[in-house]
C-alpha atoms as a PDB file:
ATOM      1  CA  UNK A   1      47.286-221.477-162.298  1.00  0.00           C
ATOM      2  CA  UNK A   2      48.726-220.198-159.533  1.00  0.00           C
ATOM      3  CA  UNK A   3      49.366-216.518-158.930  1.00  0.00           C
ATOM      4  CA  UNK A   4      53.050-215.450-157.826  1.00  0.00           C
ATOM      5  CA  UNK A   5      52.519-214.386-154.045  1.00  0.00           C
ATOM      6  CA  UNK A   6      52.251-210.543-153.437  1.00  0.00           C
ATOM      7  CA  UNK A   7      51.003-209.630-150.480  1.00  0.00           C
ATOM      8  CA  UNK A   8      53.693-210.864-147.727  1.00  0.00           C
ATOM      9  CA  UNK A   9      51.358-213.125-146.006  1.00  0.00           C
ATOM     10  CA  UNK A  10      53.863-215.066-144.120  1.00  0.00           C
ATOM     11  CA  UNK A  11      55.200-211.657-141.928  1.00  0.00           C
ATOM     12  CA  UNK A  12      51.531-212.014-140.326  1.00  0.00           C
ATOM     13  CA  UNK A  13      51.490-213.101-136.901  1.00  0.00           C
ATOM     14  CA  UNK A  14      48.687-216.160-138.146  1.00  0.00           C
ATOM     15  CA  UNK A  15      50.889-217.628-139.973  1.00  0.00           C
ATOM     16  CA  UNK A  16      52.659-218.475-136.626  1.00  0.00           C
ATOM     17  CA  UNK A  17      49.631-219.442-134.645  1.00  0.00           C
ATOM     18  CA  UNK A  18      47.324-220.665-137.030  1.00  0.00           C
ATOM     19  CA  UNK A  19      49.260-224.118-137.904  1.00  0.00           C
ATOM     20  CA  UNK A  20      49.713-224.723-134.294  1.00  0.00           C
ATOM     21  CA  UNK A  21      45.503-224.021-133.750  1.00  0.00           C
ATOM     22  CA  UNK A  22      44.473-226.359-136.726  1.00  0.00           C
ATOM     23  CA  UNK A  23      47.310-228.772-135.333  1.00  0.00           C
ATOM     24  CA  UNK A  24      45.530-228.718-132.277  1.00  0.00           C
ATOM     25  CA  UNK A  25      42.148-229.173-133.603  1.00  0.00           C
ATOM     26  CA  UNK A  26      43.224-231.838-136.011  1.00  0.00           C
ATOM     27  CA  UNK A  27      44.237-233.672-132.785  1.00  0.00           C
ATOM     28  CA  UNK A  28      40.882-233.452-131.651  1.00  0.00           C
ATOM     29  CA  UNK A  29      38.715-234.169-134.600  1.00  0.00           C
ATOM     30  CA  UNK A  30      41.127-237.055-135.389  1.00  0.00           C
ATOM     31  CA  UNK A  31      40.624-238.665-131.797  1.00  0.00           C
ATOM     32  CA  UNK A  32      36.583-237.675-131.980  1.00  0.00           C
ATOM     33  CA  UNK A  33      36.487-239.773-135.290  1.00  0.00           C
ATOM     34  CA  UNK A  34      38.673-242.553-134.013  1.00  0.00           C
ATOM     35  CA  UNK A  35      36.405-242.922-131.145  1.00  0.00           C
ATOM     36  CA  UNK A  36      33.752-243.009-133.129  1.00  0.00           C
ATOM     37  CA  UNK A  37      35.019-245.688-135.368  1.00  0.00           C
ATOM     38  CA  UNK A  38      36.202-247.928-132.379  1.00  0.00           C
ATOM     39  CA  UNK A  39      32.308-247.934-130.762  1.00  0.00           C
ATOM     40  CA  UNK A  40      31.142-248.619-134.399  1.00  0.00           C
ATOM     41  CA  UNK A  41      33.277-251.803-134.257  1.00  0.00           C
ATOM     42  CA  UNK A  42      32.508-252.633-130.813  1.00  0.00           C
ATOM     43  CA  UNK A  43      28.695-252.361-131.410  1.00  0.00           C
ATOM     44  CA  UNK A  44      28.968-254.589-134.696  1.00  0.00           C
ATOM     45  CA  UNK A  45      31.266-257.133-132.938  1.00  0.00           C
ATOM     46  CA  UNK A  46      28.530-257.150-129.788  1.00  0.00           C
ATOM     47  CA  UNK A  47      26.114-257.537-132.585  1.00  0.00           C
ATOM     48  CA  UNK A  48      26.865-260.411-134.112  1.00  0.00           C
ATOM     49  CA  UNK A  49      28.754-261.919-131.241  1.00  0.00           C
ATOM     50  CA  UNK A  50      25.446-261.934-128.597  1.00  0.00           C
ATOM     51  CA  UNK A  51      22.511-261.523-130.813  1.00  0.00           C
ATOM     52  CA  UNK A  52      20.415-264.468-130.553  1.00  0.00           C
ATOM     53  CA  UNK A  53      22.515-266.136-127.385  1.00  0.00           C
ATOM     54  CA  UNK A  54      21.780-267.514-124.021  1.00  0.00           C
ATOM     55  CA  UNK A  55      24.396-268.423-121.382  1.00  0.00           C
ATOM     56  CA  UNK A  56      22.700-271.176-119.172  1.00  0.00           C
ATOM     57  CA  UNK A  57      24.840-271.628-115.806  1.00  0.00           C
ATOM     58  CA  UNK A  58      24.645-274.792-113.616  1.00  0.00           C
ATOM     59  CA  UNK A  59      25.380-275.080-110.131  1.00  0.00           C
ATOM     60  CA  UNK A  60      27.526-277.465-108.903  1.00  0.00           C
ATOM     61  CA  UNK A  61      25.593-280.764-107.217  1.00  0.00           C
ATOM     62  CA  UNK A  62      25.081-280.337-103.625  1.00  0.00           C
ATOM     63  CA  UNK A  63      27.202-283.169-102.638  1.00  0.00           C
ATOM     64  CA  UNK A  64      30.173-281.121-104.523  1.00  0.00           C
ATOM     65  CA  UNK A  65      30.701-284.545-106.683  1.00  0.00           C
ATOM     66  CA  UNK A  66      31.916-283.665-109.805  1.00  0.00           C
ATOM     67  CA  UNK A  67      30.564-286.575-111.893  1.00  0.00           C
ATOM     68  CA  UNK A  68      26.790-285.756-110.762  1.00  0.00           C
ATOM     69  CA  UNK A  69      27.646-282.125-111.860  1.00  0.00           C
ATOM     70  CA  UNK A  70      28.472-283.260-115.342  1.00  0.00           C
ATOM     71  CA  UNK A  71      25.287-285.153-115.211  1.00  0.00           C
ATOM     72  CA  UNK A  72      23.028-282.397-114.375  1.00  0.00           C
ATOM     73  CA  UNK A  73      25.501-280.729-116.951  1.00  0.00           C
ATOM     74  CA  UNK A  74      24.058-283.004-120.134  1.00  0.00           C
ATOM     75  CA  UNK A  75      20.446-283.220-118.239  1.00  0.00           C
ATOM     76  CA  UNK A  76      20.156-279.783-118.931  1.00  0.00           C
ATOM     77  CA  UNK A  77      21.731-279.922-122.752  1.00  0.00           C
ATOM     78  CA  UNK A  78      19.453-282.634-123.612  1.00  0.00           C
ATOM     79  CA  UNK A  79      16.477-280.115-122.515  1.00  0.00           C
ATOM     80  CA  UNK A  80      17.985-277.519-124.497  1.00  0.00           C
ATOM     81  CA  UNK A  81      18.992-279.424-127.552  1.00  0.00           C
ATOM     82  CA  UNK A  82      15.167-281.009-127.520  1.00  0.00           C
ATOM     83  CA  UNK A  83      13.655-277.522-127.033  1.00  0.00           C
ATOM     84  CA  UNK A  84      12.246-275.556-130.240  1.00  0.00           C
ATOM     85  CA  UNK A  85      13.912-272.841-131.247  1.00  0.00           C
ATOM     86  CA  UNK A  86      17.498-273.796-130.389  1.00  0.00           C
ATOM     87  CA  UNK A  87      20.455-273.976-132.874  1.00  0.00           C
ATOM     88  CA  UNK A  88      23.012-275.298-130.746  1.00  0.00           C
ATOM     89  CA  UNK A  89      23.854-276.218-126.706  1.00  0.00           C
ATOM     90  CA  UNK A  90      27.458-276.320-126.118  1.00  0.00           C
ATOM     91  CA  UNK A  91      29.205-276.389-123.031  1.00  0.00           C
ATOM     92  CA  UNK A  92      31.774-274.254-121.908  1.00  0.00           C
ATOM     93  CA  UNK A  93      35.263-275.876-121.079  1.00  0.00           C
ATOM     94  CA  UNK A  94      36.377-275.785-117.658  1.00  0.00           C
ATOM     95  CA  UNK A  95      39.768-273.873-119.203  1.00  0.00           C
ATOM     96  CA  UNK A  96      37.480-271.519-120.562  1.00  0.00           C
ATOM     97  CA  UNK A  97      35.667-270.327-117.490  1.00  0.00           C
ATOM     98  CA  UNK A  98      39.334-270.828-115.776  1.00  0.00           C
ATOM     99  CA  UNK A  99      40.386-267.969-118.125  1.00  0.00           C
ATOM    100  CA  UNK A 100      37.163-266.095-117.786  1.00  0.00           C
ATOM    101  CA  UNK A 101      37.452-266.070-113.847  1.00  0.00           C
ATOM    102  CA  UNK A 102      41.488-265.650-114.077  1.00  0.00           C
ATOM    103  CA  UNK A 103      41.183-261.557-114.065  1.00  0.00           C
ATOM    104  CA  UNK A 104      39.147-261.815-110.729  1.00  0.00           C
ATOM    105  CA  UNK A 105      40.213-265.541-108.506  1.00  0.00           C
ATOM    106  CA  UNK A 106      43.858-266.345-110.849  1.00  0.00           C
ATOM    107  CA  UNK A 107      44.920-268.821-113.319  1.00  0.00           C
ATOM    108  CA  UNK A 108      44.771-271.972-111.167  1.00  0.00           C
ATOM    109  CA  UNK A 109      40.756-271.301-109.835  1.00  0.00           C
ATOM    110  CA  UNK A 110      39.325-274.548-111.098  1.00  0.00           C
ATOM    111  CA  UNK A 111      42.499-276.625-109.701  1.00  0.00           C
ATOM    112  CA  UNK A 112      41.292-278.810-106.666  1.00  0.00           C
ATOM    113  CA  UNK A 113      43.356-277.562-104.556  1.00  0.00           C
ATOM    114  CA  UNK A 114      40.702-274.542-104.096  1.00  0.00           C
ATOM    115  CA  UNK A 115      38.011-276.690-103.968  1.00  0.00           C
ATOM    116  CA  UNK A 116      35.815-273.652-105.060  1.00  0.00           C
ATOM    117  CA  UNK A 117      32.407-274.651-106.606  1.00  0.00           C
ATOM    118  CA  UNK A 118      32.452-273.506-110.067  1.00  0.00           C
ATOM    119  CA  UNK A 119      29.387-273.652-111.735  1.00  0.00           C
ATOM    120  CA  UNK A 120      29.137-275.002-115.295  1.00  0.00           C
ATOM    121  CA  UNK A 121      28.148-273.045-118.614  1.00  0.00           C
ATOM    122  CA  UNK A 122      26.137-273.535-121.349  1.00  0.00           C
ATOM    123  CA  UNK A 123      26.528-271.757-124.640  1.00  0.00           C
ATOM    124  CA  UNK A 124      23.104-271.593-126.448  1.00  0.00           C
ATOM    125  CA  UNK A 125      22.553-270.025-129.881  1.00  0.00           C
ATOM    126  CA  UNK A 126      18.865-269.849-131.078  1.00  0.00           C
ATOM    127  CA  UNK A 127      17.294-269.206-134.785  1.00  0.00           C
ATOM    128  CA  UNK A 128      17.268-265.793-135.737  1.00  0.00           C
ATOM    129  CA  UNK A 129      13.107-266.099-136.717  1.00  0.00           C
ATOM    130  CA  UNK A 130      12.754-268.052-133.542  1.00  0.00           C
ATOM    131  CA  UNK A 131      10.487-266.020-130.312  1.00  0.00           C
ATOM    132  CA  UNK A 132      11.914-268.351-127.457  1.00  0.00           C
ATOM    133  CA  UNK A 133      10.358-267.304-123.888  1.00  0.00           C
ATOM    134  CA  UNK A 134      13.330-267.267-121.883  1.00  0.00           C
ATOM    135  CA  UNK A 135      11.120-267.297-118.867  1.00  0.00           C
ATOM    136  CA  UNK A 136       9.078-270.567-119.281  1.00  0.00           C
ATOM    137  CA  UNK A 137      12.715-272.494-121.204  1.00  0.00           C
ATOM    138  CA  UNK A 138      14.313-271.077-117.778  1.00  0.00           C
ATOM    139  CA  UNK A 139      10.812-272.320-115.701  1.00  0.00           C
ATOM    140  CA  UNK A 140      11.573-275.801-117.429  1.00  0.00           C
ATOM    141  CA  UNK A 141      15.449-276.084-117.136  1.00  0.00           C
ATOM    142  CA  UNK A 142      14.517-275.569-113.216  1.00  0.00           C
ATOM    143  CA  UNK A 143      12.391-277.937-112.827  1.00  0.00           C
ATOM    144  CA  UNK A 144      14.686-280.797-114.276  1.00  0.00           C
ATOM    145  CA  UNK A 145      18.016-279.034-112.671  1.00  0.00           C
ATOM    146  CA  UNK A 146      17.310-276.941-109.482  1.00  0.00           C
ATOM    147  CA  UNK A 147      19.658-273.803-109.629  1.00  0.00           C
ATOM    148  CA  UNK A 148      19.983-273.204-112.765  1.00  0.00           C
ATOM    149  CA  UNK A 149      20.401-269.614-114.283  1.00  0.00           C
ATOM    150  CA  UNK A 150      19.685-268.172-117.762  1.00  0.00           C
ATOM    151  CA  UNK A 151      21.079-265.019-118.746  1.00  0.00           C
ATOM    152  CA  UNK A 152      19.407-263.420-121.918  1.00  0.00           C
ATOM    153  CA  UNK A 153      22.047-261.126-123.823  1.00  0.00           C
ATOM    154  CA  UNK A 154      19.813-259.594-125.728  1.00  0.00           C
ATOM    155  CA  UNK A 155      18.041-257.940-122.686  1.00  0.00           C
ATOM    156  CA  UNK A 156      21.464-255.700-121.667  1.00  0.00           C
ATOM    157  CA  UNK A 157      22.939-255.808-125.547  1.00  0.00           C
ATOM    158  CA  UNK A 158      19.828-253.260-126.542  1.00  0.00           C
ATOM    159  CA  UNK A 159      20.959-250.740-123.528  1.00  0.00           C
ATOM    160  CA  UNK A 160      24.895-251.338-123.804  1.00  0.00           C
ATOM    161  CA  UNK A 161      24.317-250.456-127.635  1.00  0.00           C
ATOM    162  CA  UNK A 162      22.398-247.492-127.158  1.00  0.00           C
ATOM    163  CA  UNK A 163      25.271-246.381-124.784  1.00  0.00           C
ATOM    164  CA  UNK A 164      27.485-246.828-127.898  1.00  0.00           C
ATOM    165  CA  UNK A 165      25.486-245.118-129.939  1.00  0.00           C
ATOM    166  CA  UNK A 166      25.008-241.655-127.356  1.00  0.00           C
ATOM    167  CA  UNK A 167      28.571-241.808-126.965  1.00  0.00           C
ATOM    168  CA  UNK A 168      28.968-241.878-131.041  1.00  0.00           C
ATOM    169  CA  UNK A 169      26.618-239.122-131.359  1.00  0.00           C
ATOM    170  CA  UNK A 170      28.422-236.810-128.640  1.00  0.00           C
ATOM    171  CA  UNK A 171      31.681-237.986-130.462  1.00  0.00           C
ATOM    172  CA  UNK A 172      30.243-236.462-133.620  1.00  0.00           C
ATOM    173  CA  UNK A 173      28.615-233.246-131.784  1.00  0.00           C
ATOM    174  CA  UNK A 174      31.892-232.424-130.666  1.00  0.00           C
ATOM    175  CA  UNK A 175      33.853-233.463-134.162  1.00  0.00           C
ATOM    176  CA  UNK A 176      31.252-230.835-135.712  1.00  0.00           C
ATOM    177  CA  UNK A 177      31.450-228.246-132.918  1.00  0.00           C
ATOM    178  CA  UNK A 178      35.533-228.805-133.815  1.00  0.00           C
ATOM    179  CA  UNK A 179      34.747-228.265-137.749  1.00  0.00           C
ATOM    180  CA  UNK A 180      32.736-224.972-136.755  1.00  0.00           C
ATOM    181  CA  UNK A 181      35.832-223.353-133.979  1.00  0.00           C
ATOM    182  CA  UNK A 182      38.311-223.873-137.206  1.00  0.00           C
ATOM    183  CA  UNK A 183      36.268-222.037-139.818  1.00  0.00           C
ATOM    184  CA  UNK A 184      35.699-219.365-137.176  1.00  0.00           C
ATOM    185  CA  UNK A 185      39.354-219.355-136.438  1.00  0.00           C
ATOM    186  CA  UNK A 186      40.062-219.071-140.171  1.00  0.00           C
ATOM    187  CA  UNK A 187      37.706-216.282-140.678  1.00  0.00           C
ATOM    188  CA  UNK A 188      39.361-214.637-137.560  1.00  0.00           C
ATOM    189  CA  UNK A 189      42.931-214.731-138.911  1.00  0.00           C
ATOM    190  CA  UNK A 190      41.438-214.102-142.512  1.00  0.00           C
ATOM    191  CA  UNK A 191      40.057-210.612-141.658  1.00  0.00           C
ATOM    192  CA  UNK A 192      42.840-209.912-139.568  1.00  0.00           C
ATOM    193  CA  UNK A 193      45.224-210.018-142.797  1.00  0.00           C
ATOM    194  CA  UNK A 194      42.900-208.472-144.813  1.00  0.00           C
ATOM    195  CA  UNK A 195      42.940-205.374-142.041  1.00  0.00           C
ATOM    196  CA  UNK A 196      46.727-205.485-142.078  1.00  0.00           C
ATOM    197  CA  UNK A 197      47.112-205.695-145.755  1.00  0.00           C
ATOM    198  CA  UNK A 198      44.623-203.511-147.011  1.00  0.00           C
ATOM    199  CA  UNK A 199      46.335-200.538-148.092  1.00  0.00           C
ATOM    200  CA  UNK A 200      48.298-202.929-150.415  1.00  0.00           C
ATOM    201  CA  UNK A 201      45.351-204.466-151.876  1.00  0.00           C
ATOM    202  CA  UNK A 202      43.825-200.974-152.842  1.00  0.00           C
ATOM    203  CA  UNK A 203      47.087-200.482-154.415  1.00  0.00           C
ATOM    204  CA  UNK A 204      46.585-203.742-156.214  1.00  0.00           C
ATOM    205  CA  UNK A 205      43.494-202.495-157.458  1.00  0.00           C
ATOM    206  CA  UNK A 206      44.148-199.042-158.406  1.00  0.00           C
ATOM    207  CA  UNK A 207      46.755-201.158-160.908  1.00  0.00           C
ATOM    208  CA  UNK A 208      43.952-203.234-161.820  1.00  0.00           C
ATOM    209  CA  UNK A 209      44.230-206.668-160.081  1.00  0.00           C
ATOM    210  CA  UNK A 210      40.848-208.113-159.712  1.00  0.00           C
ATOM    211  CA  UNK A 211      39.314-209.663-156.527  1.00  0.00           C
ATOM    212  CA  UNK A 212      40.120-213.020-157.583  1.00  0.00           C
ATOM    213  CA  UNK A 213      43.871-212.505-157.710  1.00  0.00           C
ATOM    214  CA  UNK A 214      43.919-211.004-154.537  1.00  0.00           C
ATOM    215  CA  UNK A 215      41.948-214.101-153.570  1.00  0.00           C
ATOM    216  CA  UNK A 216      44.320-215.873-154.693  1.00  0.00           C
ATOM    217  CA  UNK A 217      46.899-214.899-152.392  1.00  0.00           C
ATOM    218  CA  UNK A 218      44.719-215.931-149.320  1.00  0.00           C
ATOM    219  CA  UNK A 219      44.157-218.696-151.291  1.00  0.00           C
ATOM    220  CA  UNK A 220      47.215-220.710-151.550  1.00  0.00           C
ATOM    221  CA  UNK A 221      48.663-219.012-148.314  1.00  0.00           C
ATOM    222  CA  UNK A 222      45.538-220.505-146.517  1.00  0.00           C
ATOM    223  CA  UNK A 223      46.304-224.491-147.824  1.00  0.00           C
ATOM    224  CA  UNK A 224      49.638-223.981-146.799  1.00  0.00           C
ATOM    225  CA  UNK A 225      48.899-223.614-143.275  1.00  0.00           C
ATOM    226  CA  UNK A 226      45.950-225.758-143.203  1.00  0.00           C
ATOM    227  CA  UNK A 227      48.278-228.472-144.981  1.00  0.00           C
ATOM    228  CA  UNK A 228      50.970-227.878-141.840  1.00  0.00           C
ATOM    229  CA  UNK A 229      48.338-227.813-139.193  1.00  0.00           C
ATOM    230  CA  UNK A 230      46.338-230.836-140.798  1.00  0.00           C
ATOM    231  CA  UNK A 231      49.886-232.865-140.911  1.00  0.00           C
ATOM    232  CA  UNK A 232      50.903-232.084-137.547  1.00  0.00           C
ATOM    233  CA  UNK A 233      47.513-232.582-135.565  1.00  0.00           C
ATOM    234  CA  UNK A 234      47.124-236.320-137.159  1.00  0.00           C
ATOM    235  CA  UNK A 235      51.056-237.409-137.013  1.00  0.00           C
ATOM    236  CA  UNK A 236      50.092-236.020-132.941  1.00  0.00           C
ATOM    237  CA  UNK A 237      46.713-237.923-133.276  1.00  0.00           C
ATOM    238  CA  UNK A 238      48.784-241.447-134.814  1.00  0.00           C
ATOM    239  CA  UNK A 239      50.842-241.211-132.303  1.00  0.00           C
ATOM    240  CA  UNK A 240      47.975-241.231-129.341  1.00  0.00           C
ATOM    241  CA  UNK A 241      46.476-243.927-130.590  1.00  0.00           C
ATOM    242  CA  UNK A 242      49.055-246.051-131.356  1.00  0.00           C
ATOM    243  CA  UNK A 243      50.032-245.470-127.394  1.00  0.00           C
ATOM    244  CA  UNK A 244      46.439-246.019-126.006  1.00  0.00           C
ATOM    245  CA  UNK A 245      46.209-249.121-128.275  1.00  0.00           C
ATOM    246  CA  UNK A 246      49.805-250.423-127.085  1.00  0.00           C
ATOM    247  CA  UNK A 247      47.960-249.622-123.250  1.00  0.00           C
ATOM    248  CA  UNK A 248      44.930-251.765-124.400  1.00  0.00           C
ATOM    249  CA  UNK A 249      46.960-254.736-124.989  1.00  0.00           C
ATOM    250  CA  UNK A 250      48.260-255.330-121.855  1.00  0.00           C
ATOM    251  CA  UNK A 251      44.077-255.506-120.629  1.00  0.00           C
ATOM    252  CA  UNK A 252      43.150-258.838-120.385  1.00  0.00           C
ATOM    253  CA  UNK A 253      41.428-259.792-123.754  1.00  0.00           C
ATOM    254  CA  UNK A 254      38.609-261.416-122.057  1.00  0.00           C
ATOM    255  CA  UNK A 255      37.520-258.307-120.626  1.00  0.00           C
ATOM    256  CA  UNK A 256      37.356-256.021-123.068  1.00  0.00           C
ATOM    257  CA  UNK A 257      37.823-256.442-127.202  1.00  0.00           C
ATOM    258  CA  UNK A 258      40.458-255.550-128.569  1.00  0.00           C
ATOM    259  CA  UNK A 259      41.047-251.898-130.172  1.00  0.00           C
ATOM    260  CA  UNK A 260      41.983-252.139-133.334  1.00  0.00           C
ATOM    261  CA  UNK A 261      41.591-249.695-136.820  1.00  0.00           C
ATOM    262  CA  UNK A 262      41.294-251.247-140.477  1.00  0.00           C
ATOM    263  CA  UNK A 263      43.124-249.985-143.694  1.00  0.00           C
ATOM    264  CA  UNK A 264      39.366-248.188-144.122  1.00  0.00           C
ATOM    265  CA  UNK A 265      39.354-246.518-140.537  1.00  0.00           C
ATOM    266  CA  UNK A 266      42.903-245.098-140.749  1.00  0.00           C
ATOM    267  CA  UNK A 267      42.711-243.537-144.097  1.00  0.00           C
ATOM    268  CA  UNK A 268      39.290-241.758-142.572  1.00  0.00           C
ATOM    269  CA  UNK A 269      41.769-240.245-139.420  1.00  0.00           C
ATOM    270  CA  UNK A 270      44.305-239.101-141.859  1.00  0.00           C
ATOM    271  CA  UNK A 271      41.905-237.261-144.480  1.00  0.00           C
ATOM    272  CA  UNK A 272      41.278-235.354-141.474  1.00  0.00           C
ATOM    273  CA  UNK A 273      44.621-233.492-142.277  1.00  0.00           C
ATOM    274  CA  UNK A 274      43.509-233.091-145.707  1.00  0.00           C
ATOM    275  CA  UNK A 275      39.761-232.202-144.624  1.00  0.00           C
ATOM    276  CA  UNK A 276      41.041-229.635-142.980  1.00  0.00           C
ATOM    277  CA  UNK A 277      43.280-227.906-145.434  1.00  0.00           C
ATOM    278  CA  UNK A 278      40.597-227.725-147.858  1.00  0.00           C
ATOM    279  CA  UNK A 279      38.096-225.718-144.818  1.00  0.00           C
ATOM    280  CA  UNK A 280      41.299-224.016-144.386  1.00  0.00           C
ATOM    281  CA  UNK A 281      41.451-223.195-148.059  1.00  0.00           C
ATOM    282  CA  UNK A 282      37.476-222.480-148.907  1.00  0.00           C
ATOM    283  CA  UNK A 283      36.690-220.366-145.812  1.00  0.00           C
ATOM    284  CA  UNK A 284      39.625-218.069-146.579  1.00  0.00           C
ATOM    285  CA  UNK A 285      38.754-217.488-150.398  1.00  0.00           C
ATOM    286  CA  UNK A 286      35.190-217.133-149.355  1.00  0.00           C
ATOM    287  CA  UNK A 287      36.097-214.396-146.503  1.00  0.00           C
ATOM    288  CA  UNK A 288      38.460-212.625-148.548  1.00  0.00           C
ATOM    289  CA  UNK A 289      35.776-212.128-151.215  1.00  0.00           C
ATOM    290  CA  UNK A 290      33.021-211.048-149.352  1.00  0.00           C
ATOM    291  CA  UNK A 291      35.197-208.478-147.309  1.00  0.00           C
ATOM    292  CA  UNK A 292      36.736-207.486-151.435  1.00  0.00           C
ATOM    293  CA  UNK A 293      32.839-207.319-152.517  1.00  0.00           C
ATOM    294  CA  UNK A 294      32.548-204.801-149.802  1.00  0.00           C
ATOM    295  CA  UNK A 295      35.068-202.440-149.978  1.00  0.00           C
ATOM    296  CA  UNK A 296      34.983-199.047-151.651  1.00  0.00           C
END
């Protein structure tokens, strides 16, 4: 049950700049964990999107004709479709690799009024057991279609995930190094109150109040303000993201994926506000106690 408040907690000068400080640091542990989330996504989108694919690209024919381009186009999916190992050989749409080139050339790039040589791709996707050597299926797609590229994803998916990842464990270095300021700050304005107040508290003690009613003060005086501060940083921290992912969608989507949080990912950001009342809340009880379990 709560104890009627005493000590007049809410004269102290923390309880006008500690709400604005956990606001703050809400903010940033909010953002920290969004990012986090986000890269989590990304890396389990690149995942399953470019695990076990190859992008085969053929040149154009040299005589720029675009009927033997489609044949060395089905040359080289008949070598793919016949080699072991390989799911599927698809080839990429010429509206496709329009709209992948539009961010760089513009929209009409495969029109023949550029006359550009666009090269044709292939989408493979290969067996999850299956070891395919890249080198000697590119060897052999060369020899039956001179030009011919292969690109591997898995060779830069490894290093652009382990990019992810450092960046998700810096994200969580700093979301911890955020958790450790506020209890700090807590403790601060804590002790500070207890300093201010004390002559009180002995009072309440000479009546006989015990240490866990005057805890009880700091207590409840200590969720309020982590409740404001908690509120505040992650309405501030909803509102940034919502604007950065408005920003994102005007990116071209076949750039970048798109930023998005889940029902899951959201609630995480706002028990931030409620994570932080409660530090609020146990680091002040905890304080006050041991400073009580000192004194005379």
């Amino acid at each position: 049950m709560r104890s009627a408040p005493v000590l007049p907690l809410t004269r102290d000068a923390s309880s006008r700049f500690l709400p604005w400080l956990i606001a703050f640091m809400v903010w940033l542990a909010a953002m920290a964990l969004a990012a986090v989330l986000v890269l989590s996504s990304f890396s389990n989108q690149w995942r399953n999107d470019l695990t076990g694919t190859l992008t085969v690209q053929i040149a154009t024919a040299p005589d720029g004709q675009l009927a033997t381009t489609e044949r060395r186009l089905n040359r080289a999916l008949d070598i793919l479709r016949k080699s072991p190992g390989v799911k599927t050989a698809k080839p990429v749409p010429l509206k496709k690799i329009s709209e992948l080139l539009a961010p760089w050339l513009g929209r009409d790039v495969v029109t023949e009024t550029l006359g550009l040589p666009i090269p044709r791709l292939i989408d493979v996707k290969v067996h999850p057991e299956a070891n395919i050597d890249v080198a000697a299926l590119w060897e052999r797609l060369n020899k039956e279609v001179d030009g011919t590229q292969v690109d591997d994803h898995g060779a830069w998916l490894d290093k652009l995930i382990a990019l992810a990842g450092a960046v998700e464990a810096i994200a969580l270095a700093v979301l911890a190094l955020i958790s450790i300021a506020a209890i700090a700050t807590v403790v601060f304005a804590t002790r500070t109150s207890l300093t201010i107040h004390r002559d009180v508290i002995e009072l309440l003690h000479v009546i006989g109040a015990k240490d866990a009613y005057v805890a009880d003060q700091f207590h409840w005086h200590a969720l309020n303000l982590g409740l404001k501060g908690g509120l505040a940083g992650v309405f501030l921290a909803t509102a940034t993201l919502l604007g950065l992912g408005s920003m994102w969608t005007g990116v071209e989507s076949s750039l970048l994926p798109p930023v998005s949080l889940n029902i899951w990912q959201w609630a995480c950001v706002f028990a931030v506000a409620l994570a932080a009342a409660g530090i609020s809340t146990v680091t002040a009880r905890v304080t006050v106690l041991r400073a009580l379990g000192r004194m005379p």
